[in-house]
PDB file of N, CA and C in Angstrom:
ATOM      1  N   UNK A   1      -9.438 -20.360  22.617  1.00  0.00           N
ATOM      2  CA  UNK A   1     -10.655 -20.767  23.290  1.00  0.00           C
ATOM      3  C   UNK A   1     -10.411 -20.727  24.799  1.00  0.00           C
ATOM      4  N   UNK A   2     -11.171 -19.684  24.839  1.00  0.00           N
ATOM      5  CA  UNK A   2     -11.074 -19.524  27.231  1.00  0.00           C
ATOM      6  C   UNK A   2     -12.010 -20.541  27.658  1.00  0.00           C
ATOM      7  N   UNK A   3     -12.920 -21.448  27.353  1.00  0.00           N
ATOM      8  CA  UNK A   3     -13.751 -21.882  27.918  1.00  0.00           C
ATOM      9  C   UNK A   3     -13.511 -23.315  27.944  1.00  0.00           C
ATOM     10  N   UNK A   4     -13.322 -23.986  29.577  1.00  0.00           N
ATOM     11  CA  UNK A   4     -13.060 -25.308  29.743  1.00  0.00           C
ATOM     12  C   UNK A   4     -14.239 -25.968  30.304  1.00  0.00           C
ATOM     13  N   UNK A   5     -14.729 -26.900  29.403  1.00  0.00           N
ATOM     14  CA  UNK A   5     -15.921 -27.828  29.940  1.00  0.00           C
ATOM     15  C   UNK A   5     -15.735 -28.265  30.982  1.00  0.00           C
ATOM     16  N   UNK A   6     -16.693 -28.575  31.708  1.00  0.00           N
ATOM     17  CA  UNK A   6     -16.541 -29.528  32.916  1.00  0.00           C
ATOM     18  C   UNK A   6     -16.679 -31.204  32.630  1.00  0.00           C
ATOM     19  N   UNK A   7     -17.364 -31.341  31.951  1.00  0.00           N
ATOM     20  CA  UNK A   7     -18.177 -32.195  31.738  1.00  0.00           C
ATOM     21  C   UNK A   7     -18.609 -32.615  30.155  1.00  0.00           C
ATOM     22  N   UNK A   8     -18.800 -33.702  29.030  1.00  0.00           N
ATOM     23  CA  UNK A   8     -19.431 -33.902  28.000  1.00  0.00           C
ATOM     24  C   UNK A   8     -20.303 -33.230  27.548  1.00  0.00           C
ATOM     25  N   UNK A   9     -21.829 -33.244  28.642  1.00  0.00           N
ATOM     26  CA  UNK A   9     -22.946 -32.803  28.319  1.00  0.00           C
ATOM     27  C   UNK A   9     -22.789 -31.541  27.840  1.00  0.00           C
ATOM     28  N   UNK A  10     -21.681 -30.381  28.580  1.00  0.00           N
ATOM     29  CA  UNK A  10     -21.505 -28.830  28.581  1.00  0.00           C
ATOM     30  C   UNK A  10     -20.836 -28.977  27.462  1.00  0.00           C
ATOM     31  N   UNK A  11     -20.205 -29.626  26.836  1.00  0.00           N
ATOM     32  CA  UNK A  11     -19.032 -29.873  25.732  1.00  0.00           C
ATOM     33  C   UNK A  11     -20.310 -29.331  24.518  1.00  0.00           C
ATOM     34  N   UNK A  12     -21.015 -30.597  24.273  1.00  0.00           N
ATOM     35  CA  UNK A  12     -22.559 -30.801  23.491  1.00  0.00           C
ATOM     36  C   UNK A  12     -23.054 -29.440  23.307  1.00  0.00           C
ATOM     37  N   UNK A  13     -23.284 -29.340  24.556  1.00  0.00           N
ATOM     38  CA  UNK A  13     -24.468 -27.568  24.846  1.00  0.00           C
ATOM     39  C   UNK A  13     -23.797 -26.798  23.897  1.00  0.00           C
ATOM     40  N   UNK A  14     -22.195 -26.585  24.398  1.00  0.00           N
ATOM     41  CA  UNK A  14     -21.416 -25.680  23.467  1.00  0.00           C
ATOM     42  C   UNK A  14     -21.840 -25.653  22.314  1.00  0.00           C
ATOM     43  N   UNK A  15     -21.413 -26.920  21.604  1.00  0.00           N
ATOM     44  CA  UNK A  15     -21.374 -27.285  20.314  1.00  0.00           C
ATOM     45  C   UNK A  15     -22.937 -27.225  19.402  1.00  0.00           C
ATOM     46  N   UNK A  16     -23.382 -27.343  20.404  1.00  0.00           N
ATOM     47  CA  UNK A  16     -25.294 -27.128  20.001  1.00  0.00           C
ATOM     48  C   UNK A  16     -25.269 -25.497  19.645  1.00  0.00           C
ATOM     49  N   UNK A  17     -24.613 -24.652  20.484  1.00  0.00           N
ATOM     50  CA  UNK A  17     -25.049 -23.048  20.324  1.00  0.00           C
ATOM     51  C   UNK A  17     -24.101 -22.782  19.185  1.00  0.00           C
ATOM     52  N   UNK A  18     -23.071 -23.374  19.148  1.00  0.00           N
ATOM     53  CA  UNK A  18     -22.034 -22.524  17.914  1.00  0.00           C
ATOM     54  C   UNK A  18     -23.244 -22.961  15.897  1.00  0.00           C
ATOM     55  N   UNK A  19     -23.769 -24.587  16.561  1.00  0.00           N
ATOM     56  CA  UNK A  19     -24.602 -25.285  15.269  1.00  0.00           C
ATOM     57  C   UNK A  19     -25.065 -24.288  15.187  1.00  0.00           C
ATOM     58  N   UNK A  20     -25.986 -23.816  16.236  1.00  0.00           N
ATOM     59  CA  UNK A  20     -27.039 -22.250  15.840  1.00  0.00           C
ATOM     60  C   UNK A  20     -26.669 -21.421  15.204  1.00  0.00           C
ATOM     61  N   UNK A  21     -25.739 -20.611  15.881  1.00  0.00           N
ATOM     62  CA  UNK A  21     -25.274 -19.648  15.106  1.00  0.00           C
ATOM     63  C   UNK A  21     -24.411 -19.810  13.689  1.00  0.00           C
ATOM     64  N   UNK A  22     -24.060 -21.243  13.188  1.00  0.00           N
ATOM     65  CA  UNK A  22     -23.752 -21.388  12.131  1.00  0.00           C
ATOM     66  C   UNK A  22     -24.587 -21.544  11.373  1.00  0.00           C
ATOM     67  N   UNK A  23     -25.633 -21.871  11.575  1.00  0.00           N
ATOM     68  CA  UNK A  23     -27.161 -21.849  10.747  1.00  0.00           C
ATOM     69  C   UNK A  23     -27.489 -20.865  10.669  1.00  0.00           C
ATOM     70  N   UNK A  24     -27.507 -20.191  11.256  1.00  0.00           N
ATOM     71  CA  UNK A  24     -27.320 -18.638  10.898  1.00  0.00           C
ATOM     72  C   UNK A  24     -27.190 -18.412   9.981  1.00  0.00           C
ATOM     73  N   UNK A  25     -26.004 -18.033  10.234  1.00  0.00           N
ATOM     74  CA  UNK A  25     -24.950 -17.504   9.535  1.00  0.00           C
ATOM     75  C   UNK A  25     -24.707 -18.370   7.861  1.00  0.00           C
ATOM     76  N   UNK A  26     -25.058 -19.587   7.272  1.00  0.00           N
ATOM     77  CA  UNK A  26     -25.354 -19.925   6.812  1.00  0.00           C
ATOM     78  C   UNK A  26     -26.794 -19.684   5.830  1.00  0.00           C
ATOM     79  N   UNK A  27     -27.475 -19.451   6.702  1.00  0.00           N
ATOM     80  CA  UNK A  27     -28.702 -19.171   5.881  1.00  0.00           C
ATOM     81  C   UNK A  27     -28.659 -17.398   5.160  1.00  0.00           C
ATOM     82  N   UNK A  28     -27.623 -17.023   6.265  1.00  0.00           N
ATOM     83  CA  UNK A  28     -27.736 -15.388   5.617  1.00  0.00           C
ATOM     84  C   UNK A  28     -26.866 -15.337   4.418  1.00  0.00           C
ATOM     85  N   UNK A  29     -26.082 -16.294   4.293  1.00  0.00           N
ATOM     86  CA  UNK A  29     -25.109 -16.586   3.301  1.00  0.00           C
ATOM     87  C   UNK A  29     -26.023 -16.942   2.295  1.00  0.00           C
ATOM     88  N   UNK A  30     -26.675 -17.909   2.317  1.00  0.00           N
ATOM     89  CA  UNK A  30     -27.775 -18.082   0.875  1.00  0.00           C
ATOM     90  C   UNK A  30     -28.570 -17.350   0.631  1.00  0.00           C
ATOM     91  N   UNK A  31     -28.851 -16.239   1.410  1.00  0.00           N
ATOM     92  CA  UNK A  31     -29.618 -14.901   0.513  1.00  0.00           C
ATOM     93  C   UNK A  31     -28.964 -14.512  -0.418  1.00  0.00           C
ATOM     94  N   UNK A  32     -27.542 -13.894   0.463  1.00  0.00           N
ATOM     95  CA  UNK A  32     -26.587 -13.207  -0.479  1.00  0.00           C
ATOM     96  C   UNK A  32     -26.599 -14.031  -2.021  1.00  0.00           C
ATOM     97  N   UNK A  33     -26.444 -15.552  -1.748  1.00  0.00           N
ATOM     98  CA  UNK A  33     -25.971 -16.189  -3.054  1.00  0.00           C
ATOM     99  C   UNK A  33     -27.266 -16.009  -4.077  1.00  0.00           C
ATOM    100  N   UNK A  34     -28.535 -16.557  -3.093  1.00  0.00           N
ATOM    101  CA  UNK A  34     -29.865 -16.376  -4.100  1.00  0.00           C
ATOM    102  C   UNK A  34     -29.978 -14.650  -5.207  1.00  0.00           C
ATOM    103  N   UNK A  35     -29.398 -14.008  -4.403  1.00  0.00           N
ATOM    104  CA  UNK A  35     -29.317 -12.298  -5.024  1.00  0.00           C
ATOM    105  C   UNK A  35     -27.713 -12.387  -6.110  1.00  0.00           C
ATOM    106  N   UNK A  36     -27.467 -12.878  -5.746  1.00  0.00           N
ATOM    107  CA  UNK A  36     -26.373 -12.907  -6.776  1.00  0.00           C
ATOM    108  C   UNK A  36     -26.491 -13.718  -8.250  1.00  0.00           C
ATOM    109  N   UNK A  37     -27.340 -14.516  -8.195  1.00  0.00           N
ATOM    110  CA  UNK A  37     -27.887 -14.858  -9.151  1.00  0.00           C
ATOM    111  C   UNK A  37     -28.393 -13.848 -10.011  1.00  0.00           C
ATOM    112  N   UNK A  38     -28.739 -13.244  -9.813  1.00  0.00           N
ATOM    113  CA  UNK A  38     -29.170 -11.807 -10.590  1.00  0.00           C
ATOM    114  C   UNK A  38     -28.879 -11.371 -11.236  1.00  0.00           C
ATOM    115  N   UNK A  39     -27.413 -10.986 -10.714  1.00  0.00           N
ATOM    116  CA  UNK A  39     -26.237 -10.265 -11.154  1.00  0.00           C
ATOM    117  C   UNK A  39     -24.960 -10.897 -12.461  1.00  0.00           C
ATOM    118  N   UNK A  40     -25.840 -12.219 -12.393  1.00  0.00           N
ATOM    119  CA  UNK A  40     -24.813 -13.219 -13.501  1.00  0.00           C
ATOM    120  C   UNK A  40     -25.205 -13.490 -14.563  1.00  0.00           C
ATOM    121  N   UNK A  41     -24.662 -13.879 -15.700  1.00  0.00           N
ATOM    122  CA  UNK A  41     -24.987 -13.690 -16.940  1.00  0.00           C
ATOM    123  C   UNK A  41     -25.609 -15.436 -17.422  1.00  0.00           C
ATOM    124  N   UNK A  42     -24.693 -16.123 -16.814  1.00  0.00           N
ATOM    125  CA  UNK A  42     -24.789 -17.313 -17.463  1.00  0.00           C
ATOM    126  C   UNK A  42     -24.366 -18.499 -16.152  1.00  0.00           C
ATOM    127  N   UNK A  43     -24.349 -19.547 -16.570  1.00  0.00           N
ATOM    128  CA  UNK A  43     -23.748 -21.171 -15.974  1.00  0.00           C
ATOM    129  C   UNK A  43     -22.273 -20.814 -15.483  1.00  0.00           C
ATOM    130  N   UNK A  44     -21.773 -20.032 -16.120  1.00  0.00           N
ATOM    131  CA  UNK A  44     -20.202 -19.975 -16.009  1.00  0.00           C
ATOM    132  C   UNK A  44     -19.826 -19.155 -14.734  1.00  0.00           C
ATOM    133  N   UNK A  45     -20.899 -18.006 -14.861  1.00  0.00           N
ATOM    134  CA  UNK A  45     -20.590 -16.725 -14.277  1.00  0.00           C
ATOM    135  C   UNK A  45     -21.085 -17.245 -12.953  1.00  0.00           C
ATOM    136  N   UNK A  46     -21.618 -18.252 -12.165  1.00  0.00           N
ATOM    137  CA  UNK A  46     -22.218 -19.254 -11.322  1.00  0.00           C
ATOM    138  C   UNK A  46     -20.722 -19.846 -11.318  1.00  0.00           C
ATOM    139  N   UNK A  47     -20.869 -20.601 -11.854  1.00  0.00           N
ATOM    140  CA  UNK A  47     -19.422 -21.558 -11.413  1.00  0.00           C
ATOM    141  C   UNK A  47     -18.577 -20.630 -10.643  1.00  0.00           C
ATOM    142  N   UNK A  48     -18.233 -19.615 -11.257  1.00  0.00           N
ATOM    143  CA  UNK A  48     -16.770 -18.757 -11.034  1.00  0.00           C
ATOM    144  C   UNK A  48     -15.842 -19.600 -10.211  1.00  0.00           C
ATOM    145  N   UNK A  49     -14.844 -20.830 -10.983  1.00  0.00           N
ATOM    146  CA  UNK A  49     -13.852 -21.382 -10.386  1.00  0.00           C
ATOM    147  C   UNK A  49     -12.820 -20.238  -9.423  1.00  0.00           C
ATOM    148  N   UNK A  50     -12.841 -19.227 -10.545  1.00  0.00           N
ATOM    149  CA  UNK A  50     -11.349 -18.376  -9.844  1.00  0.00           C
ATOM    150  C   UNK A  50     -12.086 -17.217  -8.798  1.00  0.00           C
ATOM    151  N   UNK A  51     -12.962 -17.241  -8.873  1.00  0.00           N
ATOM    152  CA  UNK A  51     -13.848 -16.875  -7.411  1.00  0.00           C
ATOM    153  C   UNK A  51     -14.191 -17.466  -5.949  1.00  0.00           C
ATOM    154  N   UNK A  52     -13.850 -19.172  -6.589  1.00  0.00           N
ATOM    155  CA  UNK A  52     -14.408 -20.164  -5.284  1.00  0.00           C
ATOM    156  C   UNK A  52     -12.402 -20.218  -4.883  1.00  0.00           C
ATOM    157  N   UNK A  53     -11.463 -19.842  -6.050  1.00  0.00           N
ATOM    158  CA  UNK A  53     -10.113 -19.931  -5.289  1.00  0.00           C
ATOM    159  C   UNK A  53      -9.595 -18.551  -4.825  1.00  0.00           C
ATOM    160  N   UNK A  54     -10.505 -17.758  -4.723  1.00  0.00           N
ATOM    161  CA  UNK A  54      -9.953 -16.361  -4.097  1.00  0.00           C
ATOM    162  C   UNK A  54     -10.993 -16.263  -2.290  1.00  0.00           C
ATOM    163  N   UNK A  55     -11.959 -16.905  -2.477  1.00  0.00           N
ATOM    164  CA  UNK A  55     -12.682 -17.101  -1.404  1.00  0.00           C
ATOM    165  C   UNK A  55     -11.758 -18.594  -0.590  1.00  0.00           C
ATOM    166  N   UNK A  56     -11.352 -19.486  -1.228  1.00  0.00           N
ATOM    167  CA  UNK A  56     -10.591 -20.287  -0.706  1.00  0.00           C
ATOM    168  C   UNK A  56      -9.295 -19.986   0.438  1.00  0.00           C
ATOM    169  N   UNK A  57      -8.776 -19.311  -0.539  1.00  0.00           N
ATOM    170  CA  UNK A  57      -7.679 -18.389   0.247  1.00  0.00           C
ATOM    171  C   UNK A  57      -7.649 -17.701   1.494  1.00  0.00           C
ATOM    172  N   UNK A  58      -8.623 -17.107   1.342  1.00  0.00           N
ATOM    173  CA  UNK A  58      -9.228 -15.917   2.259  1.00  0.00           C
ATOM    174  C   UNK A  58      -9.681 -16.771   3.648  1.00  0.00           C
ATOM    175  N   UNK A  59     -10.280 -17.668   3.217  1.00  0.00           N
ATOM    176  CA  UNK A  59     -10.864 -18.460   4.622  1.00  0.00           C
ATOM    177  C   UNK A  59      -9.610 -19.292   4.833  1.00  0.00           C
ATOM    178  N   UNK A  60      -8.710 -19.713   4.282  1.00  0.00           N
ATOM    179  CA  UNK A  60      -7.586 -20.173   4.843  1.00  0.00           C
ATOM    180  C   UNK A  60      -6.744 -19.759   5.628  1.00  0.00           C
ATOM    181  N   UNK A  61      -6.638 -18.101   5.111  1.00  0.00           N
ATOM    182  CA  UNK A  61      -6.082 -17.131   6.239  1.00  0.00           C
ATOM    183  C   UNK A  61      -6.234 -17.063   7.364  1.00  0.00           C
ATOM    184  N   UNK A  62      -7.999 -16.626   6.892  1.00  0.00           N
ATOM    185  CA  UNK A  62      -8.590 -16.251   8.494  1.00  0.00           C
ATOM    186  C   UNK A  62      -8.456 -17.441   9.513  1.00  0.00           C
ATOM    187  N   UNK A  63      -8.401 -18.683   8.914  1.00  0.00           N
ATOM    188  CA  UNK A  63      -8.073 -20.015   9.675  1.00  0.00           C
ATOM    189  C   UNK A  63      -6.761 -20.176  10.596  1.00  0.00           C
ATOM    190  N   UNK A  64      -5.971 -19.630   9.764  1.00  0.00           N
ATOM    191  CA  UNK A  64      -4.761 -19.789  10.540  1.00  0.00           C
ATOM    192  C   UNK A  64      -4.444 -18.126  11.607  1.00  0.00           C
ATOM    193  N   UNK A  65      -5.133 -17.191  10.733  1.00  0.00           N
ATOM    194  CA  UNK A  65      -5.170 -16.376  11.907  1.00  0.00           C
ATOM    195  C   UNK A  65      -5.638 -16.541  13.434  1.00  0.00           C
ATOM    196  N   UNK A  66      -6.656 -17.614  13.461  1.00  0.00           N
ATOM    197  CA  UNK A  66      -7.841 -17.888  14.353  1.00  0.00           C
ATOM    198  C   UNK A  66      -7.693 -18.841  14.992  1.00  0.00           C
ATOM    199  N   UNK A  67      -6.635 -19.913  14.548  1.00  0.00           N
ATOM    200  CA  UNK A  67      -5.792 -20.960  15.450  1.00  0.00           C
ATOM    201  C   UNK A  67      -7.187 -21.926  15.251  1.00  0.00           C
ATOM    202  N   UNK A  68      -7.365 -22.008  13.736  1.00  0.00           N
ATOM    203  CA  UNK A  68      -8.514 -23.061  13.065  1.00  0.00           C
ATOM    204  C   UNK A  68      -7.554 -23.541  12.042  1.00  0.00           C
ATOM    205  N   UNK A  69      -7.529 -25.091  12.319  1.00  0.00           N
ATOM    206  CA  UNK A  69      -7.344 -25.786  11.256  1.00  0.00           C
ATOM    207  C   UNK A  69      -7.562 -25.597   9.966  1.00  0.00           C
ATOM    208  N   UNK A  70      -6.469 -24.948   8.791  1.00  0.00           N
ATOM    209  CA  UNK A  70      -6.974 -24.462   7.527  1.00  0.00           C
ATOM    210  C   UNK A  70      -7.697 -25.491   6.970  1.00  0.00           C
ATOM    211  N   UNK A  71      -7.065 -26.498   7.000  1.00  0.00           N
ATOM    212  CA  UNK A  71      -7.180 -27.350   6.080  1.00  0.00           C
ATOM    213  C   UNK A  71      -8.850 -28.130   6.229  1.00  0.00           C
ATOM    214  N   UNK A  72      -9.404 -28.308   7.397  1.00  0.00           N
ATOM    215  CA  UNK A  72     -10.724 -28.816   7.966  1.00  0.00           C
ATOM    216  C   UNK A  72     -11.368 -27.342   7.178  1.00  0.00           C
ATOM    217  N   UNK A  73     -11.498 -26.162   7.273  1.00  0.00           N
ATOM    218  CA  UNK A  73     -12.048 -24.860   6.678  1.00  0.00           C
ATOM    219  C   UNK A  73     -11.831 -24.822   5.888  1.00  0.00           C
ATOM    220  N   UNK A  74     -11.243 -25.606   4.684  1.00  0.00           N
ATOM    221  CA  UNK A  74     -11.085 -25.583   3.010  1.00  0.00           C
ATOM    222  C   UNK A  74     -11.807 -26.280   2.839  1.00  0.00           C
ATOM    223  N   UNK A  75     -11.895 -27.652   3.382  1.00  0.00           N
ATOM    224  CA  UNK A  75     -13.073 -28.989   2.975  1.00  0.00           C
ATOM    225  C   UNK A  75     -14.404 -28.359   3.436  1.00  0.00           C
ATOM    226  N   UNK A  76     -14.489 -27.585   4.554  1.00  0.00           N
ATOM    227  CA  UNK A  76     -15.933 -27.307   4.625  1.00  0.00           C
ATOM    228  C   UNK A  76     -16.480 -26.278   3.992  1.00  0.00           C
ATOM    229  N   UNK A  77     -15.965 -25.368   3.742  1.00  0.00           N
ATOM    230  CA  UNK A  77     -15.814 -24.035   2.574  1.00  0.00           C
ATOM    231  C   UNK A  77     -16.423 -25.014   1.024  1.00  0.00           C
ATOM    232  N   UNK A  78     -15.414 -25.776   0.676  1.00  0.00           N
ATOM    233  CA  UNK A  78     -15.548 -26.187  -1.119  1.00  0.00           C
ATOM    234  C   UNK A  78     -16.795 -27.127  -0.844  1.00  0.00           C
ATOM    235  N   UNK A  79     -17.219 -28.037   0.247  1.00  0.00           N
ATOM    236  CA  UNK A  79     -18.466 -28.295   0.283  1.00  0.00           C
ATOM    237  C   UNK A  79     -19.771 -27.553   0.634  1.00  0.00           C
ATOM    238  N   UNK A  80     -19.876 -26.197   1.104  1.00  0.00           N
ATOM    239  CA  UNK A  80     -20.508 -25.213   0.687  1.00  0.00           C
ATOM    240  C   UNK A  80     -20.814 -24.582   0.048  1.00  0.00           C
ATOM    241  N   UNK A  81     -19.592 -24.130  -0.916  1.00  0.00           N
ATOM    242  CA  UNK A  81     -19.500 -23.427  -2.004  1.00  0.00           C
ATOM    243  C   UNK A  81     -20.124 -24.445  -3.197  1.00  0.00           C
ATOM    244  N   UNK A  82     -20.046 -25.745  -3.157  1.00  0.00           N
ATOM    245  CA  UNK A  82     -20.364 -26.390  -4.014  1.00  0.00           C
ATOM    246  C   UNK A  82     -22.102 -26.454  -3.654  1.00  0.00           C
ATOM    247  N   UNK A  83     -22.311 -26.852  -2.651  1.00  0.00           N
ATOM    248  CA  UNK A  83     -24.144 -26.846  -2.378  1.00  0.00           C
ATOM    249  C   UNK A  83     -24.714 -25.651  -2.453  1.00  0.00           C
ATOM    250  N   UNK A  84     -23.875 -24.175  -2.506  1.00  0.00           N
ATOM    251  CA  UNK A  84     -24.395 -22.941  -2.906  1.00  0.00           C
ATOM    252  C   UNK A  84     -24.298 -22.823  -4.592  1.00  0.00           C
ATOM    253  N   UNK A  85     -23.493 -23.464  -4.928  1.00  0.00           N
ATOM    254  CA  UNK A  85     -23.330 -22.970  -6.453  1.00  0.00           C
ATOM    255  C   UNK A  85     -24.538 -24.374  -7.012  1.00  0.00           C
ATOM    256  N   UNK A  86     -24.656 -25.256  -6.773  1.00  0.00           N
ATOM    257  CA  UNK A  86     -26.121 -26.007  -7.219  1.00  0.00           C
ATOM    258  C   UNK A  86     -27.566 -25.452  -6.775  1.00  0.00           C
ATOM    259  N   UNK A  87     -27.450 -24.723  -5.593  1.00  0.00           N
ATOM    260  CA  UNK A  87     -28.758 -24.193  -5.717  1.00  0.00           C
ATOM    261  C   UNK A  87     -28.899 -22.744  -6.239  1.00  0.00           C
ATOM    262  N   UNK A  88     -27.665 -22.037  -6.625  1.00  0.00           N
ATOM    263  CA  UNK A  88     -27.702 -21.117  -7.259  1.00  0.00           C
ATOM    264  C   UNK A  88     -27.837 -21.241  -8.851  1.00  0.00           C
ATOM    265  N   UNK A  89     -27.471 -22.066  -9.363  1.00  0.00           N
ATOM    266  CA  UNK A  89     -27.689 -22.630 -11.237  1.00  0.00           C
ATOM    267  C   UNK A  89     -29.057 -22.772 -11.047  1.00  0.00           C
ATOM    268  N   UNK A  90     -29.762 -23.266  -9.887  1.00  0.00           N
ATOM    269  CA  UNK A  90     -31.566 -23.839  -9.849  1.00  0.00           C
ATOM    270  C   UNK A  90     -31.854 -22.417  -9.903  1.00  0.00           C
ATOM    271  N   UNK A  91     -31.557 -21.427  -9.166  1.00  0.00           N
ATOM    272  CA  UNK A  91     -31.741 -20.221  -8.960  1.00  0.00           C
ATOM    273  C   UNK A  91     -31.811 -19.325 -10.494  1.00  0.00           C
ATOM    274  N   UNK A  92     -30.834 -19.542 -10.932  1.00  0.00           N
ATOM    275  CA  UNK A  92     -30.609 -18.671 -12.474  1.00  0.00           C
ATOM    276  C   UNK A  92     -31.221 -19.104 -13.239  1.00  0.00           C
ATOM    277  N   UNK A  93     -31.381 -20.386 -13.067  1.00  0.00           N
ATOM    278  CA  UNK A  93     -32.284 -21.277 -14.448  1.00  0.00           C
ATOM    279  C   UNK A  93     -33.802 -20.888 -14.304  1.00  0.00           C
ATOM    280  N   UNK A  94     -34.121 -20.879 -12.802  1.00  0.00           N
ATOM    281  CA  UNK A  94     -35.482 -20.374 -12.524  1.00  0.00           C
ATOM    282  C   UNK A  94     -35.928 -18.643 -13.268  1.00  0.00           C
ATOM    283  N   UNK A  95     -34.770 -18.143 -13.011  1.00  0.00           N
ATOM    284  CA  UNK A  95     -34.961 -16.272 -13.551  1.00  0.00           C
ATOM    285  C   UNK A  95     -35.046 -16.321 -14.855  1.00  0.00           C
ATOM    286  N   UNK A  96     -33.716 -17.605 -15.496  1.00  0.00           N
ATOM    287  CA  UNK A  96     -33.762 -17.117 -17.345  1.00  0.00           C
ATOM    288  C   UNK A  96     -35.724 -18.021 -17.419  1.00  0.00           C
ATOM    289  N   UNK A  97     -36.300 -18.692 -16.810  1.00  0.00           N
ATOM    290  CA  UNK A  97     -37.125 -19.226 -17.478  1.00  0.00           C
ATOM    291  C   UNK A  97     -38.728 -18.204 -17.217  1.00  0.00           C
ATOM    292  N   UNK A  98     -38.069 -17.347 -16.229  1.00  0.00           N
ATOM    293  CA  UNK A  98     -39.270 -16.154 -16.061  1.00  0.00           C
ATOM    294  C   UNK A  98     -38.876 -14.782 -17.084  1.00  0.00           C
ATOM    295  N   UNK A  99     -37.649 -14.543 -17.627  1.00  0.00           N
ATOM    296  CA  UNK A  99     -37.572 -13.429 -18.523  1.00  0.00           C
ATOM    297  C   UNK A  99     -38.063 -13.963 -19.979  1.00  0.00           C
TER     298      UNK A  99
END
């Protein structure tokens, strides 16, 4: 990180623009998941435990590549992955009840 606050308020501002773009980036993430629903057969194929630990991994990497705390990016990852995989079961349950 090159950028030294002067001040709190600029600290905030920062932290206000990165929220943005994580909302973002977030919301483009729940398309993907809403479309993937599609593609799954069942409750299980939603869960995919050994999917949420290969995505686990991966963001752990990039964490420590990135001089980010892995471990803060695992807790916020499995609490995502978990609020994506509940609105994705609402998601599948909604499709099996339209076929």
């Amino acid at each position: 990180m090159d950028v030294q606050c002067k001040s709190l308020e600029e600290v905030r501002e920062r932290i206000d623009q990165i929220d943005r773009a994580m909302v973002d980036l977030i919301a483009q993430r729940g398309g993907f998941v809403a479309q993937a629903a599609r593609f799954k057969k069942d409750s299980a194929d939603v869960r995919a435990p050994a999917r949420v630990e290969q995505v686990i991994a991966k963001v752990r990497t990039l964490a420590d590549e990135r001089g980010a705390s892995a471990a803060v990016v695992e807790q916020v990852y499995r609490a995502m992955i978990a609020a994506f995989i509940e609105e994705e079961l609402r998601t599948h349950a909604a499709l099996d009840a339209d076929a």
